[in-house]
C-alpha atoms as a PDB file:
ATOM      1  CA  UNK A   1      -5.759 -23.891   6.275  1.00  0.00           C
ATOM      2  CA  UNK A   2      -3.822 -22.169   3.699  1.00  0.00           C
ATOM      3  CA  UNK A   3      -2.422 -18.620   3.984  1.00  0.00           C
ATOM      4  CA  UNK A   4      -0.346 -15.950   1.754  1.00  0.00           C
ATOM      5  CA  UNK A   5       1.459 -13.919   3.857  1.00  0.00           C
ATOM      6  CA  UNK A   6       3.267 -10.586   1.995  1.00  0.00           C
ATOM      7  CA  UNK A   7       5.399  -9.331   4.600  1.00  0.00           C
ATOM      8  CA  UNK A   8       9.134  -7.645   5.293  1.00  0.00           C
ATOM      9  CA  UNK A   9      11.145 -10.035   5.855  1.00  0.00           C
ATOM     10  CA  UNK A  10      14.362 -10.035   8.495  1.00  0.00           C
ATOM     11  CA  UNK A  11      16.943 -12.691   9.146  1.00  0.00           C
ATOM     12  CA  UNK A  12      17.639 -12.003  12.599  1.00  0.00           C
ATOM     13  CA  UNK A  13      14.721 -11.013  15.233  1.00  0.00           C
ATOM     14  CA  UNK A  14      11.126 -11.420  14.288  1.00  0.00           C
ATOM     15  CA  UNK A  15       9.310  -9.034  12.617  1.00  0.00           C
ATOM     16  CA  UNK A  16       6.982  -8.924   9.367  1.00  0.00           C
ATOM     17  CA  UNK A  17       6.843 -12.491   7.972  1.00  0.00           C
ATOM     18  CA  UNK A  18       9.517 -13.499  10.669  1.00  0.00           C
ATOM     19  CA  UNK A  19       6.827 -13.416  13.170  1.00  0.00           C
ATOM     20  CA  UNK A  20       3.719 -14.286  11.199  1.00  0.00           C
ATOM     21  CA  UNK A  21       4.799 -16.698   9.576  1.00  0.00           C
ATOM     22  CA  UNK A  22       6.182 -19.329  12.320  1.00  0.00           C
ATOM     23  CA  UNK A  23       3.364 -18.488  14.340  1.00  0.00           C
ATOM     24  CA  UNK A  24       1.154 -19.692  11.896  1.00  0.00           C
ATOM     25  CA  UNK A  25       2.352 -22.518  11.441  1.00  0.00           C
ATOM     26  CA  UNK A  26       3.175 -23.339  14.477  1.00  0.00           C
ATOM     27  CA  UNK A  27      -1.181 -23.128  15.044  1.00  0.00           C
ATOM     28  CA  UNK A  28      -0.780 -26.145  12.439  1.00  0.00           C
ATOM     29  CA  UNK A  29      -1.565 -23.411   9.149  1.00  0.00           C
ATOM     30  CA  UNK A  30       0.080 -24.077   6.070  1.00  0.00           C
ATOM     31  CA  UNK A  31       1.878 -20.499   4.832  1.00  0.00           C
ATOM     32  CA  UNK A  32       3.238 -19.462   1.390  1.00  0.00           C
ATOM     33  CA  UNK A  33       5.493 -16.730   2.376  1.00  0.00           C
ATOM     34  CA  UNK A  34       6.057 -13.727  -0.164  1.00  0.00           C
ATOM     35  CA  UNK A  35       8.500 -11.288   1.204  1.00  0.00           C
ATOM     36  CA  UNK A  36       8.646  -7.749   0.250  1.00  0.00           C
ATOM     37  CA  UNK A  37      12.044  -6.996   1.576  1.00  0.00           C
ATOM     38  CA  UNK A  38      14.614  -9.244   3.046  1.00  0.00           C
ATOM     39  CA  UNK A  39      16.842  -7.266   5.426  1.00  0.00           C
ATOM     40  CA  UNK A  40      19.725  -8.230   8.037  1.00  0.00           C
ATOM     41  CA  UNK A  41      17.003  -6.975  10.778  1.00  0.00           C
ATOM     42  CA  UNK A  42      14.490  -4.421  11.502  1.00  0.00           C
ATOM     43  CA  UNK A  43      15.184  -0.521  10.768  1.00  0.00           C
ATOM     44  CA  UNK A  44      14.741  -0.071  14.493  1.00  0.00           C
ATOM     45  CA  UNK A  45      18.513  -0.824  15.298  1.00  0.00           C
ATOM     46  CA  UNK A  46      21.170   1.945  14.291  1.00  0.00           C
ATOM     47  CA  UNK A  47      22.000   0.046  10.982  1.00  0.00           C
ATOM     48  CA  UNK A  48      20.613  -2.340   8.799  1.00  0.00           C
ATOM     49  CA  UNK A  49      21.673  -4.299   5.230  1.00  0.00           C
ATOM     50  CA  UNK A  50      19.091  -6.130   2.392  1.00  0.00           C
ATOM     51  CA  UNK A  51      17.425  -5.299  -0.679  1.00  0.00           C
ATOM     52  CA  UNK A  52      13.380  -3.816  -0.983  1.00  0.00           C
ATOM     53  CA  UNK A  53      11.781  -5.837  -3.079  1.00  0.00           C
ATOM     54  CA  UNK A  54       9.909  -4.119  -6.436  1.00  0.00           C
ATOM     55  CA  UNK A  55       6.336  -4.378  -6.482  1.00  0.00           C
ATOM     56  CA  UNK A  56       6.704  -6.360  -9.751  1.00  0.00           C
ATOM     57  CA  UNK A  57       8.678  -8.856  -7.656  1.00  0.00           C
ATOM     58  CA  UNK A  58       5.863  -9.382  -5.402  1.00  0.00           C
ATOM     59  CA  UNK A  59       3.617  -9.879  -8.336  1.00  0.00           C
ATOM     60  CA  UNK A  60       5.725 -12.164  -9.891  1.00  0.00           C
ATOM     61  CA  UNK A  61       6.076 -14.636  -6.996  1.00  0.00           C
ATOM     62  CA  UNK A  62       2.351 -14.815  -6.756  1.00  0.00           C
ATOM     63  CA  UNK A  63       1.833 -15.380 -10.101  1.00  0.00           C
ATOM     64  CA  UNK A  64       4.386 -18.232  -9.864  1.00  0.00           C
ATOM     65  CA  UNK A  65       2.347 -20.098  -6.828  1.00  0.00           C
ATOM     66  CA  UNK A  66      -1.234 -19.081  -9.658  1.00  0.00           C
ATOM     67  CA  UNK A  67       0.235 -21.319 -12.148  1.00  0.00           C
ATOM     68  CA  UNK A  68       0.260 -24.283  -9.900  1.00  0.00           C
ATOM     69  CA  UNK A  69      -3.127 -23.970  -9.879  1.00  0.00           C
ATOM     70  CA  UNK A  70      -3.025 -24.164  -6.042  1.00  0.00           C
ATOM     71  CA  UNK A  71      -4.908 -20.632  -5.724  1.00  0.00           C
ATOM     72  CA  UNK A  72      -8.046 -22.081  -5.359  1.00  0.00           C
ATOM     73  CA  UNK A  73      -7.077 -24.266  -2.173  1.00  0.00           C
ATOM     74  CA  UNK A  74      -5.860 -20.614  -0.674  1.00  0.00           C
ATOM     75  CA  UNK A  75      -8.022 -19.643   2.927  1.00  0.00           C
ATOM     76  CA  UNK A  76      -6.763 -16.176   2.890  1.00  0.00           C
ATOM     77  CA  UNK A  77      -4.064 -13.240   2.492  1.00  0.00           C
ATOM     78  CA  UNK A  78      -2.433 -11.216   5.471  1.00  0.00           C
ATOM     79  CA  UNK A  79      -0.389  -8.194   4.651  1.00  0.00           C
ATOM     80  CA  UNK A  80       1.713  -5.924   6.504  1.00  0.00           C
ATOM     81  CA  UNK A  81       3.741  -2.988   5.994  1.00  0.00           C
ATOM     82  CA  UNK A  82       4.400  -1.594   2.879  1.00  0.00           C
ATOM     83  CA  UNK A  83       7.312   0.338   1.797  1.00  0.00           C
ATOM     84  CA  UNK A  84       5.852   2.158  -1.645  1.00  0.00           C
ATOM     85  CA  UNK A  85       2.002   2.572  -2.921  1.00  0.00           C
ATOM     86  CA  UNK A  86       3.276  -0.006  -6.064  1.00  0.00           C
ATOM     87  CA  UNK A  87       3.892  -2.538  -3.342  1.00  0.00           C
ATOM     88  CA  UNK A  88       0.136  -2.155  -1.627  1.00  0.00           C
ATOM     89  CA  UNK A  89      -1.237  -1.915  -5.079  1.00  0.00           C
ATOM     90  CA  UNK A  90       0.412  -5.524  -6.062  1.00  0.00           C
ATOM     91  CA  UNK A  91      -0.742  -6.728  -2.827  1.00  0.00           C
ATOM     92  CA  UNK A  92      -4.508  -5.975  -3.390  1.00  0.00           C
ATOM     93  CA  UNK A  93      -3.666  -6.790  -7.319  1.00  0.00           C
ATOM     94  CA  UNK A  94      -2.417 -10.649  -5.512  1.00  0.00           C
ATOM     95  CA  UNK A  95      -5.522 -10.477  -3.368  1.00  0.00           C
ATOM     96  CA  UNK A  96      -8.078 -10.020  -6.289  1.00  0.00           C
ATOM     97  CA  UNK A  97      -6.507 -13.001  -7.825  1.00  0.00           C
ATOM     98  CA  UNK A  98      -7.080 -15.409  -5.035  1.00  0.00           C
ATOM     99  CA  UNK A  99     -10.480 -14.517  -4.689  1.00  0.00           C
ATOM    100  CA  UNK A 100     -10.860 -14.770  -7.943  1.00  0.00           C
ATOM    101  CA  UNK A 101      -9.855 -18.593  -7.356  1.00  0.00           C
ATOM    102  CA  UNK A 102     -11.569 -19.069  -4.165  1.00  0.00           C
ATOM    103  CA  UNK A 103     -14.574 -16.541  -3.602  1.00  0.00           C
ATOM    104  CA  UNK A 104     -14.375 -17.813   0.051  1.00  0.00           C
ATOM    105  CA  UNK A 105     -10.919 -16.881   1.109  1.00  0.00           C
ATOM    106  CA  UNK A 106     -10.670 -13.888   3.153  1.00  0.00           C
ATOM    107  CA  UNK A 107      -7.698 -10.392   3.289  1.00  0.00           C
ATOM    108  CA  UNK A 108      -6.572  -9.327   6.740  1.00  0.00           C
ATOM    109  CA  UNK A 109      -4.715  -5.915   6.081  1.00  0.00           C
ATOM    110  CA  UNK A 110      -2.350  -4.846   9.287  1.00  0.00           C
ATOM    111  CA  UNK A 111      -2.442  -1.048   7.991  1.00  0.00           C
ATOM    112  CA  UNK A 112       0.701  -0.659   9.251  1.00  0.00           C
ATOM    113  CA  UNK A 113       1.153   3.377   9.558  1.00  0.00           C
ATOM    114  CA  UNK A 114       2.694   4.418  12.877  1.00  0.00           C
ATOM    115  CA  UNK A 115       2.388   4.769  16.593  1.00  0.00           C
ATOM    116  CA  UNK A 116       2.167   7.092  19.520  1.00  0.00           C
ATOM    117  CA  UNK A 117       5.717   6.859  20.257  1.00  0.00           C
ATOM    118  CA  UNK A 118       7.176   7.862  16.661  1.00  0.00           C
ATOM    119  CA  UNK A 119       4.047   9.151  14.635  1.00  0.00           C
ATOM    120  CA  UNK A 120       3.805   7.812  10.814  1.00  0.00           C
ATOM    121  CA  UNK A 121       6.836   6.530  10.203  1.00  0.00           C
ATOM    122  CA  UNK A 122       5.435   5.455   6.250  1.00  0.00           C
ATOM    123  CA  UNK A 123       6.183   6.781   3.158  1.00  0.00           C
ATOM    124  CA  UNK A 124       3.879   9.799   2.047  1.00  0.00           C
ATOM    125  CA  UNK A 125       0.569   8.699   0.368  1.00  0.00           C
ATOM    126  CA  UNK A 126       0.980   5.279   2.390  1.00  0.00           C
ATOM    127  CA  UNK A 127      -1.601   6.799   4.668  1.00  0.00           C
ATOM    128  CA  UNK A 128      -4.028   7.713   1.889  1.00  0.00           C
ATOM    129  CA  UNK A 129      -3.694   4.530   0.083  1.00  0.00           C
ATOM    130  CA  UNK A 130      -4.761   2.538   3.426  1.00  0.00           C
ATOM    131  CA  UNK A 131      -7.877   4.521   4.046  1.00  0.00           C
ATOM    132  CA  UNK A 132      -8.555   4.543   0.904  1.00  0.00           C
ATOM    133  CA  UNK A 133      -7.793   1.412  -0.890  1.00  0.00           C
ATOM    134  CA  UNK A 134      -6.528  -1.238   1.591  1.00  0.00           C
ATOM    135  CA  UNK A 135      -9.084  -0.914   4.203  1.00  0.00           C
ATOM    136  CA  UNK A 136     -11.974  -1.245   1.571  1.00  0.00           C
ATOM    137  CA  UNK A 137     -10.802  -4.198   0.249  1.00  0.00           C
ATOM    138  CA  UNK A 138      -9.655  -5.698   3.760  1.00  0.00           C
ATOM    139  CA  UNK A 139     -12.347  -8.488   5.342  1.00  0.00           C
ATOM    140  CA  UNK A 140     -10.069  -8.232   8.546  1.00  0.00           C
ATOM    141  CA  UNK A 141      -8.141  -4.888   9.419  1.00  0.00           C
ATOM    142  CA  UNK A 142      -6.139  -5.080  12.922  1.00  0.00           C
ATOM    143  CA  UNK A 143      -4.334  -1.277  13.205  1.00  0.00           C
ATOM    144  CA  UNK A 144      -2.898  -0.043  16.683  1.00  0.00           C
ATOM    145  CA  UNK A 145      -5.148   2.622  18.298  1.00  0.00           C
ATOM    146  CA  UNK A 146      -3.143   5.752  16.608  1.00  0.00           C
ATOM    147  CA  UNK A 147      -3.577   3.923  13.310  1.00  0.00           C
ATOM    148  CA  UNK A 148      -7.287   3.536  13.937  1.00  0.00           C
ATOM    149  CA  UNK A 149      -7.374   7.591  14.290  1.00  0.00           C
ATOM    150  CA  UNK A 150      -5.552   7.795  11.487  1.00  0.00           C
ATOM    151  CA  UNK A 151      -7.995   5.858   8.948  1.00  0.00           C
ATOM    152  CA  UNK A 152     -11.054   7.401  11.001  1.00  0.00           C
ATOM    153  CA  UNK A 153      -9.710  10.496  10.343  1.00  0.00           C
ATOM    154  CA  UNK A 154     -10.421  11.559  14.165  1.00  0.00           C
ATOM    155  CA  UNK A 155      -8.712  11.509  17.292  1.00  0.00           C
ATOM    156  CA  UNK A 156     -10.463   8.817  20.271  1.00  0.00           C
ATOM    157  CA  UNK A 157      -9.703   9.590  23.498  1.00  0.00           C
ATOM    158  CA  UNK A 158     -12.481   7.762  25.613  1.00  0.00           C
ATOM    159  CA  UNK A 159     -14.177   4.177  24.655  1.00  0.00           C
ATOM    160  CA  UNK A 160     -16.560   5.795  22.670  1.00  0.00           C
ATOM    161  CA  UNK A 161     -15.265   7.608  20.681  1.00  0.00           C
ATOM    162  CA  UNK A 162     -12.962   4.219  20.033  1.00  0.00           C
ATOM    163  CA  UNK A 163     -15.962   2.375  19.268  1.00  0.00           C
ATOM    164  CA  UNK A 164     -17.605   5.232  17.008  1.00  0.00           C
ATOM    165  CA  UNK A 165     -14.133   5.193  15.309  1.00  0.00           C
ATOM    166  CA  UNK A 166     -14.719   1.324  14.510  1.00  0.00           C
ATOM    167  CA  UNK A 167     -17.902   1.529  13.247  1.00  0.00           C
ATOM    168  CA  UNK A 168     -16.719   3.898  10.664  1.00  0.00           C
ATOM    169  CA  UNK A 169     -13.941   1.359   9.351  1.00  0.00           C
ATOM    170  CA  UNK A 170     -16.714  -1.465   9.199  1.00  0.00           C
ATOM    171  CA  UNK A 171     -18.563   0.835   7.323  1.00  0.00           C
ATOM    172  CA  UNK A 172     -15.830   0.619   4.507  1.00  0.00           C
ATOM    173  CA  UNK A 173     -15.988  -2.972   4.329  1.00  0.00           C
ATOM    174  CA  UNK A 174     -14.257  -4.665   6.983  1.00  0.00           C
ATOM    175  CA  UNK A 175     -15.997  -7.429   8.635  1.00  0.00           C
ATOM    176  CA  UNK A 176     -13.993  -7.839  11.481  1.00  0.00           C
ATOM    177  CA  UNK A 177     -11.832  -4.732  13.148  1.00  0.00           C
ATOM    178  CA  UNK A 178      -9.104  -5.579  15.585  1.00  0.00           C
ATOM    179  CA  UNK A 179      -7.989  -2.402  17.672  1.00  0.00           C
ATOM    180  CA  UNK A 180      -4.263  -3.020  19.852  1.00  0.00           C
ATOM    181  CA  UNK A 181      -2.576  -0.509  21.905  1.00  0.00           C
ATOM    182  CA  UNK A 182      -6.093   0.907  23.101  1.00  0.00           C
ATOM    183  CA  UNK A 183      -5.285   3.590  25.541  1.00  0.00           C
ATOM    184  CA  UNK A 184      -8.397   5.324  26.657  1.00  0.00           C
ATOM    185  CA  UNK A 185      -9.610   7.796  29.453  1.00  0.00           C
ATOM    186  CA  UNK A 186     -10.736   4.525  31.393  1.00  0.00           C
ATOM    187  CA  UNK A 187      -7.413   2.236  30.744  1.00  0.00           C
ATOM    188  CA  UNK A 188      -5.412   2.219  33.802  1.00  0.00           C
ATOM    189  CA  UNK A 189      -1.636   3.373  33.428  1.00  0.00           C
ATOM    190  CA  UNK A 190      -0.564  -0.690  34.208  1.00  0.00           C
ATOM    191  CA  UNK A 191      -2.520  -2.046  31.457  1.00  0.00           C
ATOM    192  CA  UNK A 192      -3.300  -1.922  27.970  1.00  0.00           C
ATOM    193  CA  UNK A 193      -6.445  -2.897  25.837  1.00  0.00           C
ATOM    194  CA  UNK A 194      -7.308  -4.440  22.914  1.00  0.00           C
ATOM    195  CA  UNK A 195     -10.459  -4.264  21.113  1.00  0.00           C
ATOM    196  CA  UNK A 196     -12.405  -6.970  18.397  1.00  0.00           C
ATOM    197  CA  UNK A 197     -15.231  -6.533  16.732  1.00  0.00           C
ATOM    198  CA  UNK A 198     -17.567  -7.830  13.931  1.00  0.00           C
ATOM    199  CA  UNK A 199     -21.361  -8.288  13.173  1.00  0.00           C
ATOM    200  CA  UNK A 200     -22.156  -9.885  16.744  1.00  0.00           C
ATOM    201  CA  UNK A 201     -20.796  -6.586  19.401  1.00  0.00           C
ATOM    202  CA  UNK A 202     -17.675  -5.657  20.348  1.00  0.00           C
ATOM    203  CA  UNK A 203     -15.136  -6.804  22.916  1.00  0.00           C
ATOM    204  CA  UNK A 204     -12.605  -5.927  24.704  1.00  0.00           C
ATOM    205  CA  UNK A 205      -9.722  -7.655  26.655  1.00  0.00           C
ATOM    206  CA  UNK A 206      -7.587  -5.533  29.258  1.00  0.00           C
ATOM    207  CA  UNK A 207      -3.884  -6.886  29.847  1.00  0.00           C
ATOM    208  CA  UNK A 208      -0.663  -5.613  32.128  1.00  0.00           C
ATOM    209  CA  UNK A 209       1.115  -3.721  30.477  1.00  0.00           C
ATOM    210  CA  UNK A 210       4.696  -5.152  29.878  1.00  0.00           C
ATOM    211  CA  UNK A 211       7.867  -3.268  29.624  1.00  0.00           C
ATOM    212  CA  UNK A 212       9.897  -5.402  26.952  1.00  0.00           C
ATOM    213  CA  UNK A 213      10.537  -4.795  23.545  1.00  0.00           C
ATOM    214  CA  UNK A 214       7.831  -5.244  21.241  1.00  0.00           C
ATOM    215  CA  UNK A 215       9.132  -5.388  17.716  1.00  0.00           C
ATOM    216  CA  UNK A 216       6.941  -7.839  16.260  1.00  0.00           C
ATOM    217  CA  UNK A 217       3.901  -7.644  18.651  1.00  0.00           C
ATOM    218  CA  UNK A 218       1.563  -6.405  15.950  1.00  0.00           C
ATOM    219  CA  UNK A 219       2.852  -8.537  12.772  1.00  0.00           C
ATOM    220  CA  UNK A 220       2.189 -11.175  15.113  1.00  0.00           C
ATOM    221  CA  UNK A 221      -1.581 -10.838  17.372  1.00  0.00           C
ATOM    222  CA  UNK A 222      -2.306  -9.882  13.245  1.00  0.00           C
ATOM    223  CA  UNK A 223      -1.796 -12.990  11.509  1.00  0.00           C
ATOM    224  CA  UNK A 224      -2.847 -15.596  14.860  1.00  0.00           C
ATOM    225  CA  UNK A 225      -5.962 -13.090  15.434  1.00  0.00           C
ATOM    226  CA  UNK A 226      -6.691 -13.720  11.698  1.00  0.00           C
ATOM    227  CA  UNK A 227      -5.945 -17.605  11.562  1.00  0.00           C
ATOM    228  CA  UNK A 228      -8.298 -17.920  15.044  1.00  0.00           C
ATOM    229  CA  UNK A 229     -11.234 -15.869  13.048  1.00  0.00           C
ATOM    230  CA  UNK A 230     -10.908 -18.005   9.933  1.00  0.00           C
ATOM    231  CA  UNK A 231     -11.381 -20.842  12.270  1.00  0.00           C
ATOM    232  CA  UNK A 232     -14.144 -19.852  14.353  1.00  0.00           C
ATOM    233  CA  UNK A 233     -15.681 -16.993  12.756  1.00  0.00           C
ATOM    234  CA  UNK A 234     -15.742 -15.257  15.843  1.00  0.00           C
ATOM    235  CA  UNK A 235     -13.650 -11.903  16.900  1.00  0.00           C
ATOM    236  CA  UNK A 236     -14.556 -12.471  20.592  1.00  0.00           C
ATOM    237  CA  UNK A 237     -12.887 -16.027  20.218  1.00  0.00           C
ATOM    238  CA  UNK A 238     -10.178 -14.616  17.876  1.00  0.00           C
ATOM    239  CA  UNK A 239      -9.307 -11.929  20.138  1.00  0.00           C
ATOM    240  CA  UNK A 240      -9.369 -14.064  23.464  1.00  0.00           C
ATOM    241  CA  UNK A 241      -7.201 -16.584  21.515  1.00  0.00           C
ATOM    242  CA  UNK A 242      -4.548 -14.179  19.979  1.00  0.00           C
ATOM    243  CA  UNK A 243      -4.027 -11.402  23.276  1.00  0.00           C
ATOM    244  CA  UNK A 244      -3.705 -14.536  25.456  1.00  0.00           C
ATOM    245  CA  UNK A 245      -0.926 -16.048  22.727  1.00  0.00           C
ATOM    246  CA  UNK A 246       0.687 -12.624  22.289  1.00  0.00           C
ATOM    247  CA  UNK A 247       1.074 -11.595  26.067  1.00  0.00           C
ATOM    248  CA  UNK A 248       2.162 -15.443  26.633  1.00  0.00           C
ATOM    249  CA  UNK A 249       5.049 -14.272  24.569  1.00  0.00           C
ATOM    250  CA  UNK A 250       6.033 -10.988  25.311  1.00  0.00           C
ATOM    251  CA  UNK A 251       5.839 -11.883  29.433  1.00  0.00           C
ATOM    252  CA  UNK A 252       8.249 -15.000  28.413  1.00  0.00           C
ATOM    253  CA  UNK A 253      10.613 -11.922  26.571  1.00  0.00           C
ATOM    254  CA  UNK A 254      10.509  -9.735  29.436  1.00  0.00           C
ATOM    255  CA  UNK A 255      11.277 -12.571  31.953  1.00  0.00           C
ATOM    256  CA  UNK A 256      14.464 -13.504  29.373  1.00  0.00           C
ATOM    257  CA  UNK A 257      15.475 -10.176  28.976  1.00  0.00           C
ATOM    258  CA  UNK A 258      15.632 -10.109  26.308  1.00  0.00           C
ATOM    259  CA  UNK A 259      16.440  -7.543  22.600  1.00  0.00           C
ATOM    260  CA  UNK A 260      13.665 -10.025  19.771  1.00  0.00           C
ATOM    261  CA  UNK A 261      10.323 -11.514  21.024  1.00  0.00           C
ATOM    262  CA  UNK A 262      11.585 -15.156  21.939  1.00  0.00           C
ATOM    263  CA  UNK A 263       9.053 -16.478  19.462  1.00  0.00           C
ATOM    264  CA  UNK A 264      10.709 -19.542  19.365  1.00  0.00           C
ATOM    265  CA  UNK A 265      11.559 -20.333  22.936  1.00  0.00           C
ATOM    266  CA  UNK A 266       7.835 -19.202  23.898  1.00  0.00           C
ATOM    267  CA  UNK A 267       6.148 -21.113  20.883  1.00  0.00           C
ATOM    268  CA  UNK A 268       4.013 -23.052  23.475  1.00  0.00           C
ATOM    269  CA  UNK A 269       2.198 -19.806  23.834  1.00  0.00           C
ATOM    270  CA  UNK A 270       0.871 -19.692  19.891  1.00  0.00           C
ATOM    271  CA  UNK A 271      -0.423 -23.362  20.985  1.00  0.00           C
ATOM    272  CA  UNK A 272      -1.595 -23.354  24.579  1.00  0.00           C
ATOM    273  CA  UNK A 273      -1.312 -20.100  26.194  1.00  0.00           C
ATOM    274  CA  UNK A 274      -0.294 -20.118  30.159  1.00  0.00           C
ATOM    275  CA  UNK A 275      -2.761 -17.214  31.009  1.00  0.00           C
ATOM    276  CA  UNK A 276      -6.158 -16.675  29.181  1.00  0.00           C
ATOM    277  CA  UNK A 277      -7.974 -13.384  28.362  1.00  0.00           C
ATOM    278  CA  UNK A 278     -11.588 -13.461  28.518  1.00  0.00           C
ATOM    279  CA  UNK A 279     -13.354 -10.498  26.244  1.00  0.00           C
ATOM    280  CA  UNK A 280     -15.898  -8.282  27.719  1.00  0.00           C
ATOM    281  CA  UNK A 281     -18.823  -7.110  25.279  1.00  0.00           C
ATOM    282  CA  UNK A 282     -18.378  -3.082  25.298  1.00  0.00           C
ATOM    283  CA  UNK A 283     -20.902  -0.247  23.888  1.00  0.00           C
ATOM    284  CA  UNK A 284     -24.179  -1.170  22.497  1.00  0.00           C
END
């Protein structure tokens, strides 16, 4: 399998393409990596250094891999955060063009907007532009629970309103809809849910919750969620497959202590994870 991931980029911790990337292909996918920043680390510490890359950059580099002629060999394009509406519109502009090559490869769109703990943290009109444009033109979308109100347009409190919330992001387009972070009425203060679906139900797998840092978490159960669905065609299997990898790794980072996901020292995880998550079919 062959992937295009446009990502941030970070030298030390993993985050953006520093997460997806390995992980992918560490699950044995080939990845052409297109970065759309490359900073010292993530914005989360107290000070960072790097350049943001100009949407016309972005363009440019995927043009570059076009005239190889390699486009039509491409499985698929994951994206991440953006920084600027130019960069999301060269992203779709990048995605247009591979399907354009292969009319079989796939776009899984992490609509990276915010969380519960900080809000949107995004540029104004980011928002806008992933309801709007992104998620329409997205075969895969995988936003945290606050981001899934956010694109709904509605706030979910209980499972179904979740689920109702889902079904109005498939209507859009999206094929497959991965939920994370699902806190609802009915999830137990120790745990945490996460929530596939697609054309045959939805699902839902129920984990511990962890107390480690999480940087990463999401770039990550994105891009292995969306490699496992591109192989099976199946968000039951993707989602058992990618929660079990993820929470392999974070419980491996809480039992280091450590700052970064230890994506490396816990790769073994991406591959064979130590604890499996079996989904259970939810709603009607």
């Amino acid at each position: 399998m062959n992937l295009i991931s446009i990502q941030s980029h970070v030298a030390y911790g993993h985050v953006g393409n520093s997460a997806a990337v390995f992980a992918l292909q560490r699950l044995g996918c080939e990845v052409w990596p297109v970065h759309t920043v490359q900073f010292s680390n993530h914005t989360g510490y107290a000070a960072w250094k790097g350049e943001v890359f100009a949407a016309a950059h972005i363009s440019e580099v995927v043009d570059g891999i076009a005239s190889l002629g390699v486009l039509s060999a491409c499985d698929g394009v994951v994206s991440g955060y953006i920084g600027a509406v130019e960069t999301g519109e060269a992203i779709l502009a990048a995605v247009r063009k591979v399907k354009a090559a292969n009319p079989n490869a796939r776009y899984c769109c992490d609509p990276v907007i915010g969380n519960r703990a900080r809000g949107e943290f995004v540029r104004p009109g980011i928002t806008e532009f992933m309801r709007e444009c992104a998620v329409p033109a997205a075969d895969v979308v995988t936003p945290n629970h606050f981001e899934l109100d956010r694109l709904a347009g509605r706030e979910s409190r209980n499972l179904a309103a979740i689920l109702s919330a889902v079904h109005a992001i498939h209507t859009r387009g999206p094929r497959a809809v991965l939920v994370t972070s699902v806190r609802s009425e009915a999830t137990p203060a120790d745990s945490v849910d996460i929530i596939a679906s697609d054309a045959s139900g939805r699902y839902l797998v129920r984990t511990p919750l962890l107390a480690t840092p999480a940087n990463g978490a999401g770039d990550l159960i994105a891009a292995v969620f969306f490699f496992h669905y591109l192989c099976s065609g199946s968000a039951a299997d993707a989602l058992a497959a990618a929660t079990s990898s993820v929470f392999g790794v974070l419980r491996r980072t809480r039992d280091a202590g450590a700052s970064e996901i230890v994506l490396i020292a816990a790769q073994d995880e991406l591959a064979a994870p130590s604890k499996t998550f079996a989904p259970v079919k939810v709603g009607l």
